[in-house]
Protein backbone atom coordinates (compact mmCIF):
# COMPACT_ATOMS: atom_id res chain seq x y z
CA UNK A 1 156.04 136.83 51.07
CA UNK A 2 157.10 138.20 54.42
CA UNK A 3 154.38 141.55 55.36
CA UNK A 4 157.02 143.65 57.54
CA UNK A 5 156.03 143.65 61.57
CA UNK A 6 154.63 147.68 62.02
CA UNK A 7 155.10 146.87 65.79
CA UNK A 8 156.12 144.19 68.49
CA UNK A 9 152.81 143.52 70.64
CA UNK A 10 153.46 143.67 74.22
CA UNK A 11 151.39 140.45 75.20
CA UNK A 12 152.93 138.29 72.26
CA UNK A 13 151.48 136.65 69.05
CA UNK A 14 148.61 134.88 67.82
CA UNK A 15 149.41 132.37 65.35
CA UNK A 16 146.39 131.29 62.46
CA UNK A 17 147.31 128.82 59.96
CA UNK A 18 145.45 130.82 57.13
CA UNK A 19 143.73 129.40 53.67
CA UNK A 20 141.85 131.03 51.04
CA UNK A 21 138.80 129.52 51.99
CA UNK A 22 135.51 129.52 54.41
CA UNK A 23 138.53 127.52 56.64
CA UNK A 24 140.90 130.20 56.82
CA UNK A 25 138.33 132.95 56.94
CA UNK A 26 137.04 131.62 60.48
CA UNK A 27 140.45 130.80 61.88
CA UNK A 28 141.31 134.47 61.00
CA UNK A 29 138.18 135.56 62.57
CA UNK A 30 139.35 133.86 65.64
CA UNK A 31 142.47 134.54 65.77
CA UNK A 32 141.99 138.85 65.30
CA UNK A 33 139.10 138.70 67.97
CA UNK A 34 141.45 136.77 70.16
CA UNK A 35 144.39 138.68 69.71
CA UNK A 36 142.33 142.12 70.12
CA UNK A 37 141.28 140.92 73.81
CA UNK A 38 144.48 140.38 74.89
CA UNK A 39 146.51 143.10 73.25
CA UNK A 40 148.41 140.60 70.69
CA UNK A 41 149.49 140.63 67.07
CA UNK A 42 148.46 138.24 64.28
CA UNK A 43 150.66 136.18 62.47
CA UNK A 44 149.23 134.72 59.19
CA UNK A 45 150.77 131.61 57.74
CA UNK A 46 150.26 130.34 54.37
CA UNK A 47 151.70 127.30 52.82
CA UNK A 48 151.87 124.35 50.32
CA UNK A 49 154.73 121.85 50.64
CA UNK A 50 154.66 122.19 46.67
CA UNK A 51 153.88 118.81 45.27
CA UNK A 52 151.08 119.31 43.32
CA UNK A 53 150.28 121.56 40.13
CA UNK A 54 147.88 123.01 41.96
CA UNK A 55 147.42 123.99 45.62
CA UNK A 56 143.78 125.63 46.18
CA UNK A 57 145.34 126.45 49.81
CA UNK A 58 147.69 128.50 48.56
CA UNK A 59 146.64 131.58 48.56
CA UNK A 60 147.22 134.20 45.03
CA UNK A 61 148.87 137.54 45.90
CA UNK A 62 145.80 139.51 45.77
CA UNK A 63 144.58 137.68 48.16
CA UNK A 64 147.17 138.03 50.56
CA UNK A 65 146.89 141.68 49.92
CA UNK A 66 143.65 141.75 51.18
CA UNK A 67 144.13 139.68 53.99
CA UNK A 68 147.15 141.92 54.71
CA UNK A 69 144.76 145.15 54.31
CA UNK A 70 142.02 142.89 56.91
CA UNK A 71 144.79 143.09 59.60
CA UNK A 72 146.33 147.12 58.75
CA UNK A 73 142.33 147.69 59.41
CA UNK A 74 142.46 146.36 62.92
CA UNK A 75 145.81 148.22 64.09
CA UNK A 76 147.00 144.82 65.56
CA UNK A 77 150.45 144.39 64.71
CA UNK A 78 150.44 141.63 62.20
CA UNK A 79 152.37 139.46 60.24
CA UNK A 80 151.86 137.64 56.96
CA UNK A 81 153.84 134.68 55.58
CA UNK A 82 153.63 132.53 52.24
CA UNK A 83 156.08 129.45 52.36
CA UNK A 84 156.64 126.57 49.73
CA UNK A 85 158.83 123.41 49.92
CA UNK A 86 158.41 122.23 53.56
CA UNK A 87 155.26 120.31 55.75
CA UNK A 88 152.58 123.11 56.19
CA UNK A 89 152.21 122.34 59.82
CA UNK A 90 155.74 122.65 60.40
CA UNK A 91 155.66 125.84 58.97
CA UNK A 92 153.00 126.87 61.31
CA UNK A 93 154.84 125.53 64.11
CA UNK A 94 158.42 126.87 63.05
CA UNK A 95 156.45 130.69 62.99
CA UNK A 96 154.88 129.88 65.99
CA UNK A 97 157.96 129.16 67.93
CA UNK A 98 160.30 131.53 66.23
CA UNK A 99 157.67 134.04 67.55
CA UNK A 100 157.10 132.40 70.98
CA UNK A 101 153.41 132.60 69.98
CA UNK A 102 150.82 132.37 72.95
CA UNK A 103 147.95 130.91 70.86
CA UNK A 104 147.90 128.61 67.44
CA UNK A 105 144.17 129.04 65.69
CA UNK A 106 143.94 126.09 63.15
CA UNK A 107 140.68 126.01 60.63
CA UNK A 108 139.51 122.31 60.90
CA UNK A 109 137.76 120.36 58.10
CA UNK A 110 135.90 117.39 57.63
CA UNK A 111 138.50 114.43 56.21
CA UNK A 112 137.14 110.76 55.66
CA UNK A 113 139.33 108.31 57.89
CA UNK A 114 140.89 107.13 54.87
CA UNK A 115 141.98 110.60 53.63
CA UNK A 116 143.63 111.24 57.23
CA UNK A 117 145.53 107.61 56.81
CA UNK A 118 146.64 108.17 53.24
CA UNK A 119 147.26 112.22 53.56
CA UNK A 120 147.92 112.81 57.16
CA UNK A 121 146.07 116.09 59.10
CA UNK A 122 147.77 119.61 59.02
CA UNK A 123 145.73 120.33 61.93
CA UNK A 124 146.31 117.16 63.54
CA UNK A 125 149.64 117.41 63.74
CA UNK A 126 149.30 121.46 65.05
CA UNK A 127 147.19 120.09 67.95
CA UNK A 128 150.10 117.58 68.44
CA UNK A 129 152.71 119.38 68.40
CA UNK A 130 152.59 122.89 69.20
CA UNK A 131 154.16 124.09 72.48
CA UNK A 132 151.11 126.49 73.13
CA UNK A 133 147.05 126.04 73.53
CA UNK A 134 145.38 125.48 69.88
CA UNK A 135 142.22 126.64 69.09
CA UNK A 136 140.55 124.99 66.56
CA UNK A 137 137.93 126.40 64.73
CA UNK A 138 134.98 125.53 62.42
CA UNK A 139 133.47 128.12 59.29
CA UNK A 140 130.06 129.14 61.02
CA UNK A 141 131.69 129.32 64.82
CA UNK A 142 131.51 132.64 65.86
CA UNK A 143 134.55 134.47 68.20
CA UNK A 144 133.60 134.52 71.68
């Protein structure tokens, strides 16, 4: 699902790698407070590479809807995408690039070592890897 760009922000994009969860909810929190000081637009990512049954991180279309109602209620020009079939944090990084983004906002949650050696970090590899700052975020943090 591609939610059509109303408007081109002058001072780029914000980039938050969105879930349907507490995780999601404060990088989007960040990522609209950051993007309203600086006169950007959100883009909302939302992914699952597609291997399982069932991907609790991919978010339902109603959901989606009301994120994409969240960001029409700021007047931020915004963006949302849904993706399947590739690495989430590519995905995040391809949107981030393709839209020369000047900030990625990344939810981070609590993963065992183990579960970071056997299934790898999507935010990890976004703090790796992207060409731009990264803000990574915890549910509780409040914006600045």
């Amino acid at each position: 699902m591609t939610d059509e760009v109303e408007q081109q922000p002058a001072a780029g994009w914000v980039v938050v790698a969105w879930t349907p969860d507490e995780f999601g909810q404060a990088a989007l929190e960040h990522a609209v407070a950051a993007a309203g000081e600086k006169g950007r637009g959100v883009a909302v990512v939302n992914g699952t590479r597609g291997d399982a049954y069932v991907d609790e991180r991919y978010a339902a279309p109603d959901r989606l809807a009301d994120v994409t109602e969240r960001l029409r209620a700021t007047g931020l020009p915004h963006v949302v995408r849904q993706e399947m079939g590739r690495d989430v944090a590519e995905q995040v990084l391809d949107v981030a690039t393709e839209l020369d983004a000047r900030l990625v906002v990344v939810g981070l949650r609590h993963r065992s070592p183990v579960g970071k050696l056997l299934m790898g970090s999507v935010a990890q590899r976004i703090l790796l890897t992207a060409t731009c700052p990264v803000l990574a975020v915890k549910p509780g943090s409040q914006p600045a």
